[in-house]
C-alpha atoms as a PDB file:
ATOM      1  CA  UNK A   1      42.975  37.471  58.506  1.00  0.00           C
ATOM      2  CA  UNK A   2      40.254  34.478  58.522  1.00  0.00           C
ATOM      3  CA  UNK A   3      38.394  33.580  61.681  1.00  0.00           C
ATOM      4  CA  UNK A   4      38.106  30.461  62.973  1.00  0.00           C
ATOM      5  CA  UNK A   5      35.537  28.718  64.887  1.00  0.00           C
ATOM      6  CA  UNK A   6      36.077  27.613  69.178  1.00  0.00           C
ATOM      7  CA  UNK A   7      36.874  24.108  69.783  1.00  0.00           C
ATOM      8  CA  UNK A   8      33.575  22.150  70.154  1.00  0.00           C
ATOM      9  CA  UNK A   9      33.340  21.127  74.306  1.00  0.00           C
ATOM     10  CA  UNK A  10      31.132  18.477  75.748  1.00  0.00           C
ATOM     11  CA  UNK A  11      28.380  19.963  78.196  1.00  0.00           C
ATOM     12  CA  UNK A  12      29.495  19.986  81.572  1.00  0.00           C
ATOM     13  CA  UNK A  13      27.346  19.491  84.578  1.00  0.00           C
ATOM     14  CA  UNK A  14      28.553  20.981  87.659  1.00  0.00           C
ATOM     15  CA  UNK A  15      28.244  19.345  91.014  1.00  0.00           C
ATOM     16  CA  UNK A  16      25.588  21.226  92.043  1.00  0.00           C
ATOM     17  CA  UNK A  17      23.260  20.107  89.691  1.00  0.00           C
ATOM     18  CA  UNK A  18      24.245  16.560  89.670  1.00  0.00           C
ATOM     19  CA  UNK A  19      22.908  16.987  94.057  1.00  0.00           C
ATOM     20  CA  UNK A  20      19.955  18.429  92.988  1.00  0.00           C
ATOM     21  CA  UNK A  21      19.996  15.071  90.706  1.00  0.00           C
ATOM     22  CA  UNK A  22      20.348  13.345  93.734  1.00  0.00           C
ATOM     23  CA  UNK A  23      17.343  15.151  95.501  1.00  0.00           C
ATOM     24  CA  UNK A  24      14.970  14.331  93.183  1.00  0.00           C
ATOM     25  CA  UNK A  25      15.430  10.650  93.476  1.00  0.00           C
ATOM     26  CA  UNK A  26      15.230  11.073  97.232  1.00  0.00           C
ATOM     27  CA  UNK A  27      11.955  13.518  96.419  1.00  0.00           C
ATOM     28  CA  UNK A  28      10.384  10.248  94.151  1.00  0.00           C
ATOM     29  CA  UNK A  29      11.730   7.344  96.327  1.00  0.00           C
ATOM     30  CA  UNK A  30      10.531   8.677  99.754  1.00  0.00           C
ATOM     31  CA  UNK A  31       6.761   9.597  98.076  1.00  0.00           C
ATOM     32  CA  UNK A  32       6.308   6.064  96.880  1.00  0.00           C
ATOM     33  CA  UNK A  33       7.806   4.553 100.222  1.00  0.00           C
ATOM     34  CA  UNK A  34       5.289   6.591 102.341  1.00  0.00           C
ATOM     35  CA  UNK A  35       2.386   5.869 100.372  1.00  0.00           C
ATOM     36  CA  UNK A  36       3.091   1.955 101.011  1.00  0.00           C
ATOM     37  CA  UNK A  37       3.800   2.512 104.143  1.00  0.00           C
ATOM     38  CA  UNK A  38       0.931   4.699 105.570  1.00  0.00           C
ATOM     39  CA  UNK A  39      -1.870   2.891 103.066  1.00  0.00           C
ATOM     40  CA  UNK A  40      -0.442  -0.982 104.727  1.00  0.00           C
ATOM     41  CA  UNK A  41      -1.485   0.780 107.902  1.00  0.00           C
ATOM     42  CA  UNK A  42      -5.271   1.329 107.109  1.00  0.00           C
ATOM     43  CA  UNK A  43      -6.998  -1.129 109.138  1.00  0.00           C
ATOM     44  CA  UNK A  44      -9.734  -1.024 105.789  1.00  0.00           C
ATOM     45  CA  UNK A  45      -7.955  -1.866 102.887  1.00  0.00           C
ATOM     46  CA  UNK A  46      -6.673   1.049 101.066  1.00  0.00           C
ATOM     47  CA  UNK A  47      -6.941   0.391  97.399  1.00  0.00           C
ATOM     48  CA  UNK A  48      -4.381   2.379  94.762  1.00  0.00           C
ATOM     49  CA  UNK A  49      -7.185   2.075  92.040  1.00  0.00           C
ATOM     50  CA  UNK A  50     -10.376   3.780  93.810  1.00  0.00           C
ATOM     51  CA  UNK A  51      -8.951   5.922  96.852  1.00  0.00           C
ATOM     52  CA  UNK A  52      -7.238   9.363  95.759  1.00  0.00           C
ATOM     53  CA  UNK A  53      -3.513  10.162  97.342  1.00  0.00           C
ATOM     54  CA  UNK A  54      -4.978  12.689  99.508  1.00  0.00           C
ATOM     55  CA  UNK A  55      -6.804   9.853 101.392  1.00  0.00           C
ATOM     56  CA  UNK A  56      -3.492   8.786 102.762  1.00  0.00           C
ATOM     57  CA  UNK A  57      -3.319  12.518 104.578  1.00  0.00           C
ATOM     58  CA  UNK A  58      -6.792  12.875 105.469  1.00  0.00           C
ATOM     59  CA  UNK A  59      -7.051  13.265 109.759  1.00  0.00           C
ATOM     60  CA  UNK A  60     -10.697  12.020 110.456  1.00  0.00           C
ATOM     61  CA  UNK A  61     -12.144   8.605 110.029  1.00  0.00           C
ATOM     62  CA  UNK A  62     -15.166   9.227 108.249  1.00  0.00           C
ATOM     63  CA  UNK A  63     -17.318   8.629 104.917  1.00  0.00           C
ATOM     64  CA  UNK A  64     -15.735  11.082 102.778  1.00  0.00           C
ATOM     65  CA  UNK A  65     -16.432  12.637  99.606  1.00  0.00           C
ATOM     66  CA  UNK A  66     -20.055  13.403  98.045  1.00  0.00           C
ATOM     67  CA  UNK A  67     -19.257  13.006  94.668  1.00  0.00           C
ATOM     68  CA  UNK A  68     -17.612   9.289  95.536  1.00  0.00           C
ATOM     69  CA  UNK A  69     -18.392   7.975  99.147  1.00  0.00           C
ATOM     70  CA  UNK A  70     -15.965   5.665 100.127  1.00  0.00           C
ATOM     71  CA  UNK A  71     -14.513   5.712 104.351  1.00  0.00           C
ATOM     72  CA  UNK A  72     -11.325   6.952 104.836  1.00  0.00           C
ATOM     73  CA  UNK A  73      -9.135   6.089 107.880  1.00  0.00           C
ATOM     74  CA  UNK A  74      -5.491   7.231 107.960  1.00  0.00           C
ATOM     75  CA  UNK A  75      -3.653   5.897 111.030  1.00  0.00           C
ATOM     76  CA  UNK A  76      -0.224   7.338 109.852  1.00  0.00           C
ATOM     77  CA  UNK A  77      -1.561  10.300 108.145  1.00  0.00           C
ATOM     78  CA  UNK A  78       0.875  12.677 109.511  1.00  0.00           C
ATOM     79  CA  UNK A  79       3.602  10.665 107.922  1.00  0.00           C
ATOM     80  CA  UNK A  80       1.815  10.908 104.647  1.00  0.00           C
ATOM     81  CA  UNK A  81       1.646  14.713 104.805  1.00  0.00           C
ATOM     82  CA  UNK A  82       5.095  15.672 105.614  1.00  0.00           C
ATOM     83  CA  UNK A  83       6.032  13.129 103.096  1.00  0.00           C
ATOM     84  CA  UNK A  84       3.876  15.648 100.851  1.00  0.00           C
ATOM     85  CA  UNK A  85       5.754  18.113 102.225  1.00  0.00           C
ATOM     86  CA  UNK A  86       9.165  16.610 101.723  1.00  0.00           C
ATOM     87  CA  UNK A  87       8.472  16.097  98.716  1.00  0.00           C
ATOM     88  CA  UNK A  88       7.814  19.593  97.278  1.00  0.00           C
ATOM     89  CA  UNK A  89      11.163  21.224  99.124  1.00  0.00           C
ATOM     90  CA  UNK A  90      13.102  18.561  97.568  1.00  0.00           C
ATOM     91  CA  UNK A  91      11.458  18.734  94.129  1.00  0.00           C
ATOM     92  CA  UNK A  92      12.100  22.789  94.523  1.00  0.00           C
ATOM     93  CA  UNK A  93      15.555  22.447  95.726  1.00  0.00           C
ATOM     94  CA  UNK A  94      16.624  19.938  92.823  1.00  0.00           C
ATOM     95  CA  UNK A  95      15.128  22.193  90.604  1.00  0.00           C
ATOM     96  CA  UNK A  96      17.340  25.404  91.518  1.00  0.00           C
ATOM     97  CA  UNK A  97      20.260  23.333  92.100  1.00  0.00           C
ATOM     98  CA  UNK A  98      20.035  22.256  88.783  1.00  0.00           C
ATOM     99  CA  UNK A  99      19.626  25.771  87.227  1.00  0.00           C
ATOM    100  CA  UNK A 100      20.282  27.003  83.610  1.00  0.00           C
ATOM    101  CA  UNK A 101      23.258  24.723  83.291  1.00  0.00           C
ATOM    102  CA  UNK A 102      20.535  21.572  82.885  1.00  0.00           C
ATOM    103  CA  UNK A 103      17.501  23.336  81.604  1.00  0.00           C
ATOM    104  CA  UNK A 104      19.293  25.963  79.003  1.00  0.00           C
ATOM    105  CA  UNK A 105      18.710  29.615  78.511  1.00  0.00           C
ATOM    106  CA  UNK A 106      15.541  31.568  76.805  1.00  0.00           C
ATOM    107  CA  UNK A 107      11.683  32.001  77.687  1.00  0.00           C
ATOM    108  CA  UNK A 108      10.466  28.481  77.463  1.00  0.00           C
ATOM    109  CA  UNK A 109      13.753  27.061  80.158  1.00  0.00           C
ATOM    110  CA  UNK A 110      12.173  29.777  82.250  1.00  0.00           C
ATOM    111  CA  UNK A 111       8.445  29.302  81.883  1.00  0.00           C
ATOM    112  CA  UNK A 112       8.600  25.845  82.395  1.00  0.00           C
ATOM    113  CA  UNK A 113      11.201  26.343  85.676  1.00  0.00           C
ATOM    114  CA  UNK A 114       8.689  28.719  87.267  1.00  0.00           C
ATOM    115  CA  UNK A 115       5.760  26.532  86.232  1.00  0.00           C
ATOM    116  CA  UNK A 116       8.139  23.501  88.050  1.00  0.00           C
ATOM    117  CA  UNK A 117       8.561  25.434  91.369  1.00  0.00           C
ATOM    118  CA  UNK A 118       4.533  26.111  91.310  1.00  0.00           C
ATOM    119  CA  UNK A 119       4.374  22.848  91.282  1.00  0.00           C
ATOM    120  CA  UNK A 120       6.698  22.195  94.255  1.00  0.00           C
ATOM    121  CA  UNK A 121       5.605  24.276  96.179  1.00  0.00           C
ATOM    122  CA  UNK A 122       1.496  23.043  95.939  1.00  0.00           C
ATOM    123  CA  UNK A 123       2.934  19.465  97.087  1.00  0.00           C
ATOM    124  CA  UNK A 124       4.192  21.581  99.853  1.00  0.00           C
ATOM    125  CA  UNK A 125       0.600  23.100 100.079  1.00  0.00           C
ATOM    126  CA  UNK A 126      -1.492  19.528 100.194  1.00  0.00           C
ATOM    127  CA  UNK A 127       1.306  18.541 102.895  1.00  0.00           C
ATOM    128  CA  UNK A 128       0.179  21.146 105.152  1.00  0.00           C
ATOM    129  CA  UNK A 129      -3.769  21.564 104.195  1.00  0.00           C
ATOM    130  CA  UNK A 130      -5.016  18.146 104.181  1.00  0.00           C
ATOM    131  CA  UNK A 131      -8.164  17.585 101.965  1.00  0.00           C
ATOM    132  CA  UNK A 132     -10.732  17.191 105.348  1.00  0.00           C
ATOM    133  CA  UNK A 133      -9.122  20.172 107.106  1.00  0.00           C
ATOM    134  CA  UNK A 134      -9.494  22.989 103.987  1.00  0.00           C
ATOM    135  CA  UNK A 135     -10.928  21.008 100.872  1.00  0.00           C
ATOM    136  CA  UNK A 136     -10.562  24.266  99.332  1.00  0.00           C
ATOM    137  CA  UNK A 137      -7.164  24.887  99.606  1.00  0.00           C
ATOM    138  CA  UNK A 138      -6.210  21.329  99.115  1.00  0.00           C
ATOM    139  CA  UNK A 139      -7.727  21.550  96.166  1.00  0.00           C
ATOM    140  CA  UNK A 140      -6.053  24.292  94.971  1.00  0.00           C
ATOM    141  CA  UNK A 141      -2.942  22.705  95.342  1.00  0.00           C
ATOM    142  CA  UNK A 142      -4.156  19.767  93.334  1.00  0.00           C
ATOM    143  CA  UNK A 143      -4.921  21.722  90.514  1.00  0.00           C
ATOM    144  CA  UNK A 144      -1.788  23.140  90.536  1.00  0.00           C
ATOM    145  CA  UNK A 145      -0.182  19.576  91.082  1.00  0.00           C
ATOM    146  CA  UNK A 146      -1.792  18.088  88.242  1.00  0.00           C
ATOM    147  CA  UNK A 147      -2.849  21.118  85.953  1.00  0.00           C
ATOM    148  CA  UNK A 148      -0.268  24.065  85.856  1.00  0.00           C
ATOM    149  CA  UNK A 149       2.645  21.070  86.672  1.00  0.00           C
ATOM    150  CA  UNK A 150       1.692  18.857  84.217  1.00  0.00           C
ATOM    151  CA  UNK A 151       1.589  22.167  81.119  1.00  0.00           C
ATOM    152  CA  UNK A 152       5.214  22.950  83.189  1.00  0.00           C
ATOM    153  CA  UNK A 153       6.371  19.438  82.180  1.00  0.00           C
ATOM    154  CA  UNK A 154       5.296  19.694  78.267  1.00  0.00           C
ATOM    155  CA  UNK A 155       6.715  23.120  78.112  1.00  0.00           C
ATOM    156  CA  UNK A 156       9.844  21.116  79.408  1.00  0.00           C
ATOM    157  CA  UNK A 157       9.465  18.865  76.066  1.00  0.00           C
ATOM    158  CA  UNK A 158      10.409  21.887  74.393  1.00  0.00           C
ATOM    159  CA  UNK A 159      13.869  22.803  75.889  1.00  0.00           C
ATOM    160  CA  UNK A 160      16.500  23.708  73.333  1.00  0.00           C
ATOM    161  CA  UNK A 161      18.244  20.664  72.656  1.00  0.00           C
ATOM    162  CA  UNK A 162      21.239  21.915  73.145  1.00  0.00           C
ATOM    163  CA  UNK A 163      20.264  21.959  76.971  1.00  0.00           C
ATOM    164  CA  UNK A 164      20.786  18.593  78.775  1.00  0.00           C
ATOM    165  CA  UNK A 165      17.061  18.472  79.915  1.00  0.00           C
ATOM    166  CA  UNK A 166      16.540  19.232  76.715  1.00  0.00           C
ATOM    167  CA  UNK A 167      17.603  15.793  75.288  1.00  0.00           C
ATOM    168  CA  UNK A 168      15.074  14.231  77.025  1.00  0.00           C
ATOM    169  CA  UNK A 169      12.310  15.590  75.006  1.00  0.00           C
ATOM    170  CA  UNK A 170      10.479  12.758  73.657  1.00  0.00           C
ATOM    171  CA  UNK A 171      10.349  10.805  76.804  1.00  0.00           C
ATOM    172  CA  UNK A 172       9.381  14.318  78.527  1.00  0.00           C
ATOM    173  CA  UNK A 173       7.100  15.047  75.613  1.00  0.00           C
ATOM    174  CA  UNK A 174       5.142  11.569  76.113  1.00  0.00           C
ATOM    175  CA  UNK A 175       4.920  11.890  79.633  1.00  0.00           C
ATOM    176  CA  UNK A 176       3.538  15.125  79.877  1.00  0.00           C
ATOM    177  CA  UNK A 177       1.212  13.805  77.059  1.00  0.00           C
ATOM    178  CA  UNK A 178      -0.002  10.647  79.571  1.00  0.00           C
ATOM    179  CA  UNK A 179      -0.029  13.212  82.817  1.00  0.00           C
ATOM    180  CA  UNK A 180      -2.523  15.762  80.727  1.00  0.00           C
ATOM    181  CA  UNK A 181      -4.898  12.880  79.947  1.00  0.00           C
ATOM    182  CA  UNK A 182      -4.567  11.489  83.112  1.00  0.00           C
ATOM    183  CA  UNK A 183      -5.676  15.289  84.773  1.00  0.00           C
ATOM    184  CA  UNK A 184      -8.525  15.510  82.247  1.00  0.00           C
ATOM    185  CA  UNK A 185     -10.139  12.646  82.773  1.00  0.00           C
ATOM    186  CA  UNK A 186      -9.533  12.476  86.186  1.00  0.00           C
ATOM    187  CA  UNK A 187     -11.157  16.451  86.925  1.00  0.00           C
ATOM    188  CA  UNK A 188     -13.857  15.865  84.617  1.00  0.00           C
ATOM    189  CA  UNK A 189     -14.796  12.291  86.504  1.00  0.00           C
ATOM    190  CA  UNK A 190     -14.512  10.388  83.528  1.00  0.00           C
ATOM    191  CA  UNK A 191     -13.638   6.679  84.362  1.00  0.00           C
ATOM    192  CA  UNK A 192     -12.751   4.306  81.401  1.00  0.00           C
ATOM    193  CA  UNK A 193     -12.080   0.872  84.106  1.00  0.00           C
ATOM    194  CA  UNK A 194      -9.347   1.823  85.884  1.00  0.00           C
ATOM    195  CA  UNK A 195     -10.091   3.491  88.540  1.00  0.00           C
ATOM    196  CA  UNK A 196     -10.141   6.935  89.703  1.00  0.00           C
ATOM    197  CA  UNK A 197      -7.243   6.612  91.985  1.00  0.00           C
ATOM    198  CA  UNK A 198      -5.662   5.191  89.135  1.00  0.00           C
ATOM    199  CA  UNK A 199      -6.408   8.417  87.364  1.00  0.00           C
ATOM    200  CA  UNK A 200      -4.931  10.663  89.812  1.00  0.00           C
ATOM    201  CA  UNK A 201      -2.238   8.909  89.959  1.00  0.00           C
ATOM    202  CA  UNK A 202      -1.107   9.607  86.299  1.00  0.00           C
ATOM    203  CA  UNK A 203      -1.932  12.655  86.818  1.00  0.00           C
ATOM    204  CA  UNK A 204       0.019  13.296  89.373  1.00  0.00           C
ATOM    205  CA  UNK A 205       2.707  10.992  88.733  1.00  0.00           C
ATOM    206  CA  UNK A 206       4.288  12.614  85.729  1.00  0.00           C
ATOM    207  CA  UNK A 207       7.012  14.780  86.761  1.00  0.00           C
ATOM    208  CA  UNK A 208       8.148  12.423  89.484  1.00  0.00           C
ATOM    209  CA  UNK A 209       8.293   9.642  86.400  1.00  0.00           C
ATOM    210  CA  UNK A 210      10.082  12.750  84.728  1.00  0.00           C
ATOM    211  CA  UNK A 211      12.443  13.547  87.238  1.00  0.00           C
ATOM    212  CA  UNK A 212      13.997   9.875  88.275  1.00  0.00           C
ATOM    213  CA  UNK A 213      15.049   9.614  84.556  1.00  0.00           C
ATOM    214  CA  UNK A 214      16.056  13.190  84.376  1.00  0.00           C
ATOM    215  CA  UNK A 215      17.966  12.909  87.116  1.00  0.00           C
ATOM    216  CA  UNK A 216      19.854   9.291  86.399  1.00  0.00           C
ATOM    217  CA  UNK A 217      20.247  11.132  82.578  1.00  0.00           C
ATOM    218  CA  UNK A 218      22.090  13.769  84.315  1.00  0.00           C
ATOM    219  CA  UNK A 219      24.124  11.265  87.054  1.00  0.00           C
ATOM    220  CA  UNK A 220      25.382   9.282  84.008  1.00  0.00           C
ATOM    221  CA  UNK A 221      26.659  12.512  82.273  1.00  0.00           C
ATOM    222  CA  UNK A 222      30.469  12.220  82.147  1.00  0.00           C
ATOM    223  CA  UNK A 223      32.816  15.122  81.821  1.00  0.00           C
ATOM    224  CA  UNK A 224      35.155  14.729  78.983  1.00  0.00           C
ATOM    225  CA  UNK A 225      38.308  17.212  77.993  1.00  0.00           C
ATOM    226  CA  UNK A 226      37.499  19.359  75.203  1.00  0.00           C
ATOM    227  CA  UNK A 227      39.978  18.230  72.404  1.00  0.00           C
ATOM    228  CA  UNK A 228      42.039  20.975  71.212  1.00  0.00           C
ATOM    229  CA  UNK A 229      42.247  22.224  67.960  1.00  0.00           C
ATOM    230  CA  UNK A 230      45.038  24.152  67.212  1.00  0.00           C
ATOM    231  CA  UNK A 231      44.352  27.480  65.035  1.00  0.00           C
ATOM    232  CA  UNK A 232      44.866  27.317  61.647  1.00  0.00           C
ATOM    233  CA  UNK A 233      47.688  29.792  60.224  1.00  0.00           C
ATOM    234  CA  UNK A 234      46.696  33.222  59.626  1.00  0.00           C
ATOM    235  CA  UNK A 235      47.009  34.401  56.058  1.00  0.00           C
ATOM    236  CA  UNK A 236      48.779  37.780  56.352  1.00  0.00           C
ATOM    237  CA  UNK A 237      51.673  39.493  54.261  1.00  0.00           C
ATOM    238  CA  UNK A 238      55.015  37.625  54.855  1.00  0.00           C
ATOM    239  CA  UNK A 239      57.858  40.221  56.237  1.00  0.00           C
ATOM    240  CA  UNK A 240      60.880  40.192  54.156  1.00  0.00           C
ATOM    241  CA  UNK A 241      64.565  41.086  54.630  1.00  0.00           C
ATOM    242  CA  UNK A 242      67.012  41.139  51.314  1.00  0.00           C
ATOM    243  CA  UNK A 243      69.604  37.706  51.782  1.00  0.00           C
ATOM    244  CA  UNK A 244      67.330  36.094  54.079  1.00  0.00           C
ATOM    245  CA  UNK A 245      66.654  32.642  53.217  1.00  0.00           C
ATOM    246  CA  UNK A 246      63.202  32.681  55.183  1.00  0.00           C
ATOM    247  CA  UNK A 247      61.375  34.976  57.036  1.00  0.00           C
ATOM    248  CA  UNK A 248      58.270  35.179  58.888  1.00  0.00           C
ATOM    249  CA  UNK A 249      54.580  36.379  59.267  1.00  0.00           C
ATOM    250  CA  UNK A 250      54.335  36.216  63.293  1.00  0.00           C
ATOM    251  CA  UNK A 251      52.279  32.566  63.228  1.00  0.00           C
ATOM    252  CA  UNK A 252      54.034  30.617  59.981  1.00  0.00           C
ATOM    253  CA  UNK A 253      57.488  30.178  58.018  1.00  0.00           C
ATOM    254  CA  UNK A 254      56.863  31.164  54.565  1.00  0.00           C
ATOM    255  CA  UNK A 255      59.705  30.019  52.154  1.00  0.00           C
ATOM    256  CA  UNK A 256      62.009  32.510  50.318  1.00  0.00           C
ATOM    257  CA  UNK A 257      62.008  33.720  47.306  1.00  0.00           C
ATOM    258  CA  UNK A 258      60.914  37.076  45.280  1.00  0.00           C
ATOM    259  CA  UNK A 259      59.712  39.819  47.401  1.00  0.00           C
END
């Protein structure tokens, strides 16, 4: 008797995944929106290319930062830090929602899941430790952001393809190519024009770059029937009653003749 092989289906993404799709739109969407928001409010103009992010969150109005003195003045910084918050429970949510269904089975779908929710969860950390409260710990958490996130995302490039993150891979691949840079340059204070806030930002920026087109990848994902193919006839030894005219091997007719 010959084996055959399973009907081929199309990868299905449950609904679960396809809201923790949603969540990491609402993650990137609300970040950007807050950092407009709360850097239109500076009464000093709050420049994208030479102030960091975690100026936005900073409490005191002060000269800050020995290394590159510029004043920071925050009036809406404790939008800016639950918006860091926010962000990393809705980056970490997405990401379990979205589970081994979306980022496939084996050690690198879990390295670079566990190297995600680190990543989560130090947005979480900056949210709650601005930079002029703990520099320290803020720190930390930017190192995390930008160094152990960023190796998370290009161990993401390397999802089996079979996994529906895992078609993504040279769009992952170069962004988690740009993001490394980005860190490098931006921790070892290497400026080449454009700014270290600049820097930081594509740095930082990465995965939420990654995860608005992971997420509309996975949105646009339709479910479609698997076809059905019906088994081929099994080759077996054909039963066989004297006078009979045909007889039968349980799955197909076989035509009479000799024994």
């Amino acid at each position: 008797m010959t084996s055959h092989s399973p009907p081929h289906r199309e990868a299905r993404i449950p609904t679960g995944a396809k809201v923790g799709a949603v969540l990491w739109i609402v993650a990137a969407l609300q970040f950007l929106a807050a950092q407009w928001t709360v850097g239109a409010a500076w009464r000093t103009p709050y420049s994208w290319i030479r102030h960091n992010i975690s100026d936005l969150g900073n409490v005191h109005c002060q000269t800050w930062d020995v290394s590159r003195p510029r004043y920071v003045c925050s009036p809406l910084h404790d939008v800016m830090n639950l918006s860091f918050a926010t962000h990393g429970v809705l980056l970490l949510a997405g990401a379990l929602l979205t589970g081994a269904a979306c980022w496939g089975r084996g050690g690198m779908s879990r390295t670079a899941r566990i190297l995600f929710l680190l990543n989560a969860g130090a947005w979480v950390l900056v949210g709650f430790v601005p930079a002029d409260v703990d520099e320290n710990l803020h720190v930390l958490g930017a190192l995390i952001i930008m160094g152990i996130g960023n190796i998370g995302l290009l161990c993401t490039g390397f999802l089996r393809r079979t996994a529906p993150l895992g078609r993504l891979r040279p769009i992952t691949l170069a962004l988690a190519a740009v993001a490394l840079a980005g860190a490098a340059m931006f921790f070892g204070q290497y400026d080449p024009g454009i700014g270290m806030g600049t820097l930081e930002r594509i740095a930082a920026f990465g995965t939420d770059a990654w995860v608005l087109v992971a997420a509309l990848a996975l949105l646009r994902s339709r479910i479609r029937p698997a076809r059905h193919v019906p088994a081929p006839p099994r080759r077996g030894r054909c039963s066989y009653s004297p006078g009979a005219k045909s007889y039968e091997d349980g799955t197909s007719t076989c035509s009479s003749g000799s024994p």
